[in-house]
Protein backbone atom coordinates (compact mmCIF):
# COMPACT_ATOMS: atom_id res chain seq x y z
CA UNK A 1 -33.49 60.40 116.59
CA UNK A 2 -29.63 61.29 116.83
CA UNK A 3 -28.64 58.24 114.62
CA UNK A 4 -31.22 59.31 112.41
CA UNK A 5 -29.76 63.02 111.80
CA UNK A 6 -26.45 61.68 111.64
CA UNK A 7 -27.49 59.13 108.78
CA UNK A 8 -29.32 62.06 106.92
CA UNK A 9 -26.20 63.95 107.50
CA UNK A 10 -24.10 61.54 106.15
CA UNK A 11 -26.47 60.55 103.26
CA UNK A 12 -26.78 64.70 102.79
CA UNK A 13 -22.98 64.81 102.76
CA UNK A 14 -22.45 61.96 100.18
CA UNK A 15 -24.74 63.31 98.26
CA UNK A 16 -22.75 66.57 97.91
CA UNK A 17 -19.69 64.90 97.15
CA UNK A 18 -20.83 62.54 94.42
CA UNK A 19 -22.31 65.80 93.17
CA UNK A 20 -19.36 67.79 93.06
CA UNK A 21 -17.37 64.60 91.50
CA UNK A 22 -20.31 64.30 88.12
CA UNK A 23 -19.46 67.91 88.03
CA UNK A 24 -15.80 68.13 87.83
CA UNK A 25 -16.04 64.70 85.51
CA UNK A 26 -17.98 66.80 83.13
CA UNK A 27 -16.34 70.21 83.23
CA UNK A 28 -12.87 67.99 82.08
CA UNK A 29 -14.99 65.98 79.53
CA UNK A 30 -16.17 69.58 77.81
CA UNK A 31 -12.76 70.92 77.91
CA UNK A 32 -11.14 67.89 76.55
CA UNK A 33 -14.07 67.91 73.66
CA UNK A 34 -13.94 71.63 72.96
CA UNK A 35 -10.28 72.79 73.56
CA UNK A 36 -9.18 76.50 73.35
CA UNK A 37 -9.41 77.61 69.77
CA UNK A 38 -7.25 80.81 70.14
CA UNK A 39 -4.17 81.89 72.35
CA UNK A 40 -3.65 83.33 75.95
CA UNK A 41 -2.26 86.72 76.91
CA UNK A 42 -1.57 88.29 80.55
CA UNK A 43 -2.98 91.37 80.41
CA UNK A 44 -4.16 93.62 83.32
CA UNK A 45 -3.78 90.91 85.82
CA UNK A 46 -5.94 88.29 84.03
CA UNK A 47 -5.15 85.28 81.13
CA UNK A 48 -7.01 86.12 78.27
CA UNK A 49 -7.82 83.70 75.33
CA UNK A 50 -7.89 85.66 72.23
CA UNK A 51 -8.15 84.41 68.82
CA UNK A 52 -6.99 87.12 66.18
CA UNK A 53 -7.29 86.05 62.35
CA UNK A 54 -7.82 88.22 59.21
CA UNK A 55 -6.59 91.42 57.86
CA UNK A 56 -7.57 94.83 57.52
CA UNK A 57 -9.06 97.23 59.83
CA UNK A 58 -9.53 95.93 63.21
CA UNK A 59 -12.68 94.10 65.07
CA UNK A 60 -12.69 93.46 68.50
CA UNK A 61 -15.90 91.38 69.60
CA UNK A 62 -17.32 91.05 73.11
CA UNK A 63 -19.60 88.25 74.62
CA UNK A 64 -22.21 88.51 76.90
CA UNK A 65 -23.14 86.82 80.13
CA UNK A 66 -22.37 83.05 80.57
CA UNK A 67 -21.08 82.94 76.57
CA UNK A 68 -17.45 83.08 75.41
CA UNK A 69 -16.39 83.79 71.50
CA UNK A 70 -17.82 81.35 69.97
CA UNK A 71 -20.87 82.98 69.94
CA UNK A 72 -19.41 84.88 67.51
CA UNK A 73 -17.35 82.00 65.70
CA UNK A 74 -20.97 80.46 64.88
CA UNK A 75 -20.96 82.12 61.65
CA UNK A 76 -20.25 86.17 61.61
CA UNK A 77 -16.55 86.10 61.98
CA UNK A 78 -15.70 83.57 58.73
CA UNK A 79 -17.01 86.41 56.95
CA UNK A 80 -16.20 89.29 58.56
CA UNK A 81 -12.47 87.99 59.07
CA UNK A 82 -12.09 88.33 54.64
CA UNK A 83 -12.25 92.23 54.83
CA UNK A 84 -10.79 92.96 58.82
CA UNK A 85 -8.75 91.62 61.17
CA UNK A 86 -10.75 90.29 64.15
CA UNK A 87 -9.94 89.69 67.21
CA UNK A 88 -12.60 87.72 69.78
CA UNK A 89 -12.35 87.31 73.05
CA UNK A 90 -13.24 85.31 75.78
CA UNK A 91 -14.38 88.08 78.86
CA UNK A 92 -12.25 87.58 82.17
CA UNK A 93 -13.38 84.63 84.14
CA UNK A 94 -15.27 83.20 81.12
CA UNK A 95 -14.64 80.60 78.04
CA UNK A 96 -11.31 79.70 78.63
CA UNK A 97 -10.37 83.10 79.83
CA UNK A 98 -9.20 83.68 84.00
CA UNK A 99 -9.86 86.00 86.63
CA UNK A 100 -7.89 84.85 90.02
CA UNK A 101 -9.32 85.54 93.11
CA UNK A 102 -9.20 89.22 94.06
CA UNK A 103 -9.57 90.88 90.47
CA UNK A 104 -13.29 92.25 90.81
CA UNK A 105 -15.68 91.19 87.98
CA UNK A 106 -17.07 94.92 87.79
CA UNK A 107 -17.25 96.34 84.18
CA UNK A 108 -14.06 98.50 84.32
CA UNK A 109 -11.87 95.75 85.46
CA UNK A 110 -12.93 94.29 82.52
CA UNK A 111 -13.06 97.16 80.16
CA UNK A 112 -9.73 98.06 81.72
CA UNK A 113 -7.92 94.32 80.32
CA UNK A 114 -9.81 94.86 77.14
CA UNK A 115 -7.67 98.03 76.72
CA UNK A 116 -4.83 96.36 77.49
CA UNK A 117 -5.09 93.97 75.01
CA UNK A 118 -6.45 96.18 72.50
CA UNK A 119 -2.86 98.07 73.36
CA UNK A 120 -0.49 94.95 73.39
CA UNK A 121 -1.84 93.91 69.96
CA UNK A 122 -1.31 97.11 68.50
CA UNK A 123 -4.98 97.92 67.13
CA UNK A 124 -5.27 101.28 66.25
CA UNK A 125 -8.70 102.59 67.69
CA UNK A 126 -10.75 98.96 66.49
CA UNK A 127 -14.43 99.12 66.32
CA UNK A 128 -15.82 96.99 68.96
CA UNK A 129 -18.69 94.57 68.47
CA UNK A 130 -20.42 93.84 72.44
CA UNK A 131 -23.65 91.90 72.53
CA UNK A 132 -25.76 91.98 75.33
CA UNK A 133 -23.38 92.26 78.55
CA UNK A 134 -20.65 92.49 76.28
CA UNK A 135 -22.23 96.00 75.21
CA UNK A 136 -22.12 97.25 78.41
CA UNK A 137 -18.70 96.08 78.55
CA UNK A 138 -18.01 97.98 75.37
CA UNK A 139 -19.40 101.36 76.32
CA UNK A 140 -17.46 101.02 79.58
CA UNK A 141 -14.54 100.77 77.85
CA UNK A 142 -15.51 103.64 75.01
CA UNK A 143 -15.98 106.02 77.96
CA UNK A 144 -13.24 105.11 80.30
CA UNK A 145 -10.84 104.43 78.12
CA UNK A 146 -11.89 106.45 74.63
CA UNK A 147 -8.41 106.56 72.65
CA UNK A 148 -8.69 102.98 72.41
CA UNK A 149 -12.16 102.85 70.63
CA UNK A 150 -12.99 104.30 66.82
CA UNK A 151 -16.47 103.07 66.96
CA UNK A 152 -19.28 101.00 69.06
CA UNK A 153 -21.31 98.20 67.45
CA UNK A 154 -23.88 97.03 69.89
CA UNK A 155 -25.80 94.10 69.35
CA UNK A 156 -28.45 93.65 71.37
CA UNK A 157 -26.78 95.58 74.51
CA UNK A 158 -27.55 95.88 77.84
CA UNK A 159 -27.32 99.41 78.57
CA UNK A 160 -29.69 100.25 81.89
CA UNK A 161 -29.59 98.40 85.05
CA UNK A 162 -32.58 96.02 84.31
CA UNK A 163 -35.65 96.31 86.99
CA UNK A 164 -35.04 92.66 87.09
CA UNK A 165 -33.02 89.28 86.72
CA UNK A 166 -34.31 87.59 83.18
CA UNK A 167 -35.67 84.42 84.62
CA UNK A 168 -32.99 82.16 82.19
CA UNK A 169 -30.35 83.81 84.64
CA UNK A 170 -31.75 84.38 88.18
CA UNK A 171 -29.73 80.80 89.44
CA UNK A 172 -27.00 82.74 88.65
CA UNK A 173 -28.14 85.67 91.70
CA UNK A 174 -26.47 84.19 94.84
CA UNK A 175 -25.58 86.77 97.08
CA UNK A 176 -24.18 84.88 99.61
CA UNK A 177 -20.26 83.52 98.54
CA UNK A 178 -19.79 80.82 99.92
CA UNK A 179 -23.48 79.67 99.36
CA UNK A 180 -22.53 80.36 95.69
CA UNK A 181 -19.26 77.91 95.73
CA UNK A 182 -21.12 75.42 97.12
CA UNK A 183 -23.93 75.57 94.35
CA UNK A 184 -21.32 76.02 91.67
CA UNK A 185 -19.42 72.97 93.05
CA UNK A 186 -22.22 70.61 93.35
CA UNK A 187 -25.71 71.51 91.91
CA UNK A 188 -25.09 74.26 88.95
CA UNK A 189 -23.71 71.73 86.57
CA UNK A 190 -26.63 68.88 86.80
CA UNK A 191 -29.30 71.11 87.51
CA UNK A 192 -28.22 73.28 84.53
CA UNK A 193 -28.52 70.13 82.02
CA UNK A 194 -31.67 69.52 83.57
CA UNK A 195 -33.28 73.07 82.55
CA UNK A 196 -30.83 73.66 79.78
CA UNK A 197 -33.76 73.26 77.03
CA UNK A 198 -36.02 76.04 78.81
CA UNK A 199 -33.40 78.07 79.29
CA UNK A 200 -31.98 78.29 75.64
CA UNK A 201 -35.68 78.82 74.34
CA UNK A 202 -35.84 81.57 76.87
CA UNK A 203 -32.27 83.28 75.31
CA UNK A 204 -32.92 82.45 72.09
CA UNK A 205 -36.71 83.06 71.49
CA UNK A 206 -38.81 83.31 69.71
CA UNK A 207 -35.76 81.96 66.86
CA UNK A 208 -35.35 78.54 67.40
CA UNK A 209 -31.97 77.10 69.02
CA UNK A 210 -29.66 75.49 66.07
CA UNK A 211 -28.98 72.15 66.87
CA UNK A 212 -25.15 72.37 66.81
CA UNK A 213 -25.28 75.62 69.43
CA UNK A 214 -24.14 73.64 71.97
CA UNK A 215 -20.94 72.46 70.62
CA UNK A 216 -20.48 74.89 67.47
CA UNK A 217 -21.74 77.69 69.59
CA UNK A 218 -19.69 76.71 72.04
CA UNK A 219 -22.87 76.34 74.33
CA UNK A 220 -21.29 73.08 76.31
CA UNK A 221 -18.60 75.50 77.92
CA UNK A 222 -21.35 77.42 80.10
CA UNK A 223 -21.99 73.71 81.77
CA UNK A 224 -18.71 74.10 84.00
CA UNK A 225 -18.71 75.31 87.91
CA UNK A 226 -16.02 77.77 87.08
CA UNK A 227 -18.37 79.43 84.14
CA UNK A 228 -21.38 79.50 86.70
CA UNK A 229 -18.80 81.51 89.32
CA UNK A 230 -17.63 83.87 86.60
CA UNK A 231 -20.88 84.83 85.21
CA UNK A 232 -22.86 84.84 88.53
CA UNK A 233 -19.97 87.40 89.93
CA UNK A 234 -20.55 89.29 86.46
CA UNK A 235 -24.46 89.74 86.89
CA UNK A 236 -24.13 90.86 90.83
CA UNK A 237 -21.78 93.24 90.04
CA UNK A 238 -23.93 95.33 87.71
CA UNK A 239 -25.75 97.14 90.51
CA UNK A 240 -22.90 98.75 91.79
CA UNK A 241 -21.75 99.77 88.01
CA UNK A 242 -25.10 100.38 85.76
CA UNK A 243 -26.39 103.89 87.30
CA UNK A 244 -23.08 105.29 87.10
CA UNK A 245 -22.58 104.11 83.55
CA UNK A 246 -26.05 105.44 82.24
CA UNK A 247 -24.75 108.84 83.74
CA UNK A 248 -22.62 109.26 81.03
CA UNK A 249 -23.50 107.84 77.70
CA UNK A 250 -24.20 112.05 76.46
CA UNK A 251 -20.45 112.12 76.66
CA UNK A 252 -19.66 109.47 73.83
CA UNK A 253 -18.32 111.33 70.68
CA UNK A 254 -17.85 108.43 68.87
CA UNK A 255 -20.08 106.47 65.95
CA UNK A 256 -22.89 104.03 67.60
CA UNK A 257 -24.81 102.18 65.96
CA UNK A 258 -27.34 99.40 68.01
CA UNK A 259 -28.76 96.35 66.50
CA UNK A 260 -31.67 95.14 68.61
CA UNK A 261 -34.45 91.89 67.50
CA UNK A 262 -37.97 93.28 68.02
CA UNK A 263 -39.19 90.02 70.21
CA UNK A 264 -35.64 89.77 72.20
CA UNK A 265 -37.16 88.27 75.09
CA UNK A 266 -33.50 89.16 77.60
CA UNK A 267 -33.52 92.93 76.87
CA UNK A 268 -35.98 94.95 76.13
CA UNK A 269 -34.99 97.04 72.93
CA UNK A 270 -37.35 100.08 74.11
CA UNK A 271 -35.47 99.97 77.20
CA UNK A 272 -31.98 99.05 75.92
CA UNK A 273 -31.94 100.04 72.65
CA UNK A 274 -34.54 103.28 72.17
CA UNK A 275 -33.40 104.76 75.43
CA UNK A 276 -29.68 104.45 74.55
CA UNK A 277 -29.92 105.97 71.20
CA UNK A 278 -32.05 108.61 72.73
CA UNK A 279 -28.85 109.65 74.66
CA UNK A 280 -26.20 109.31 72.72
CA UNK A 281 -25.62 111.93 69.59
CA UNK A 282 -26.04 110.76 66.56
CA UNK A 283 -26.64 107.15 67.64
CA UNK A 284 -28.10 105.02 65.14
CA UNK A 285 -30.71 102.35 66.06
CA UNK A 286 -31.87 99.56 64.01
CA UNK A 287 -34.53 96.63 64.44
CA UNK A 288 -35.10 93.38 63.05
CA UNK A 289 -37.21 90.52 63.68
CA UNK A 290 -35.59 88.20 66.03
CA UNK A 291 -34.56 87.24 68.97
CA UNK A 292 -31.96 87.97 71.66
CA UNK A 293 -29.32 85.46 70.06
CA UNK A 294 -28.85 87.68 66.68
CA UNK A 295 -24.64 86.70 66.19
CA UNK A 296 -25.61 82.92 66.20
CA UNK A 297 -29.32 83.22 64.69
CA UNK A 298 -28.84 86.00 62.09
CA UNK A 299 -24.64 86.22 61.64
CA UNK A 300 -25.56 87.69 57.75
CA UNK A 301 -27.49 90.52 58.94
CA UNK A 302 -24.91 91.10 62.09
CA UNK A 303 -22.22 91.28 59.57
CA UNK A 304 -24.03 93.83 57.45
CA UNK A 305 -24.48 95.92 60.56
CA UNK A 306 -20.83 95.67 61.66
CA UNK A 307 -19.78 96.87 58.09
CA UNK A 308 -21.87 100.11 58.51
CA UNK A 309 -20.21 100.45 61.77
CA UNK A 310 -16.35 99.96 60.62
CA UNK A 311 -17.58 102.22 57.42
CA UNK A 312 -18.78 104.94 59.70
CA UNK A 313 -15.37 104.56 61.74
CA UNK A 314 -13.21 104.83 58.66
CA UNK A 315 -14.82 107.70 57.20
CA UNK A 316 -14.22 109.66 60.47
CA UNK A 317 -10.46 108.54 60.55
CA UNK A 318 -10.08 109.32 56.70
């Protein structure tokens, strides 16, 4: 019986370790396929990777959880970046973007670097583009830091502590840390290419995934331990952040204007978008048929709807 526990030990051990080696082989075979596409700033304590192209007045565009910029790359910002200059970024701990151990993941951390960057570049009060978790990092930073923000364009936000995890992210809700290495280390990677088809239909449904999403849309770079750390220390930390934020959105004096897909099967928009607006004066809400994915599946209409927002913003400052 002992030599038998020590061989399933062992074999459990191996295991592990051959696990942990397919991972790190593939993390370094993503990153040497799809390099960094922009620059890196130290801002706030944390390396940002920022890409910043166009003129005019200014975008700044924030991801949601487990994406990075391209999401927006896909197709909005070729268009957008003729008539503004916009600036993308990869959130702290995501894309190619750092957070070292001991910078907390909580949204005004992150809202707080955003404002430093949006400082070091010299953008005079941008309008900022956040979809889904990047919306909530957006209002964060509209509130807590307002002089920094001319105008909100949420697409598809998360703006009230959800009763639940969406089912595409609950791998991601480990409590326990150094459970959560150990998963990220060894099983996140191939167990994530394993259920990678549900899980896009889930985030992208009822619109169907594109077929170049993965590399285009930059969807390989979620397959990497470090991306499964960063976003599953983004989605615990909401709890602590979410009731506190919802407290406040009556004290926004500042455009906002929501674009939610009716079928958006990650947030509800009655619950995300309706209750927002309902909040917020003079917010504007606006549906359309799709899905959660709207900057990748719809980038036309998102560009529309970030032009209303920058128009509303100029109009104020003029």
């Amino acid at each position: 019986m002992i030599s038998f526990l020590l061989y399933l030990v062992g074999g459990i051990a191996l295991l592990l370790v051959l696990l942990a080696l397919f991972s790190r082989r593939t993390a370094r075979r993503i990153e040497a396929f799809m390099p960094p596409a922009g620059r890196f700033l130290e801002v706030d304590g944390v390396r940002l990777h920022v890409r910043d192209e166009g003129q005019g007045p200014a975008l700044v565009m924030i991801h949601g959880l487990g994406g990075q910029m391209a999401h927006f790359n896909y197709g909005a910002v070729a268009e957008l970046s003729q008539r503004y200059r916009v600036v993308t970024i990869d959130r702290p701990g995501s894309g190619y973007s750092t957070r070292p151990d001991g910078v907390p993941a909580d949204l005004s951390t992150q809202a707080r670097a955003i404002a430093a960057l949006i400082r070091k570049l010299g953008l005079e009060r941008p309008t900022v583009v956040g979809h889904s978790l990047g919306g909530a990092t957006a209002l964060t930073l509209a509130l807590e830091h307002p002089q920094q923000v001319g105008a909100l364009a949420l697409v598809a936000p998360l703006s009230h502590a959800p009763e639940g995890v969406p089912p595409a992210f609950r791998a991601l809700n480990i409590q326990n840390a150094p459970l959560r290495r150990l998963f990220a280390a060894t099983l996140a990677v191939p167990l994530s290419i394993l259920a990678s088809k549900g899980v896009l239909a889930q985030v992208f449904g009822p619109e169907a995934v594109p077929r170049d999403f993965p590399t285009r849309g930059g969807g390989l770079l979620s397959l990497r331990p470090q991306q499964f750390l960063a976003s599953s220390a983004d989605l615990l930390a909401l709890a602590g952040h979410m009731p506190q934020l919802e407290q406040r959105y009556r004290e926004l004096r500042l455009p906002v204007h929501i674009l939610f897909g009716r079928d958006d099967r990650i947030l509800d928009w009655r619950a995300n978008g309706q209750a927002l607006a309902d909040k917020v004066p003079g917010a504007r809400l606006e549906l359309v048929e799709g899905g959660h994915m709207l900057p990748v599946t719809q980038p036309d209409i998102m560009a529309r709807f970030i032009d209303e927002a920058a128009a509303t913003r100029l109009a104020l400052a003029g």
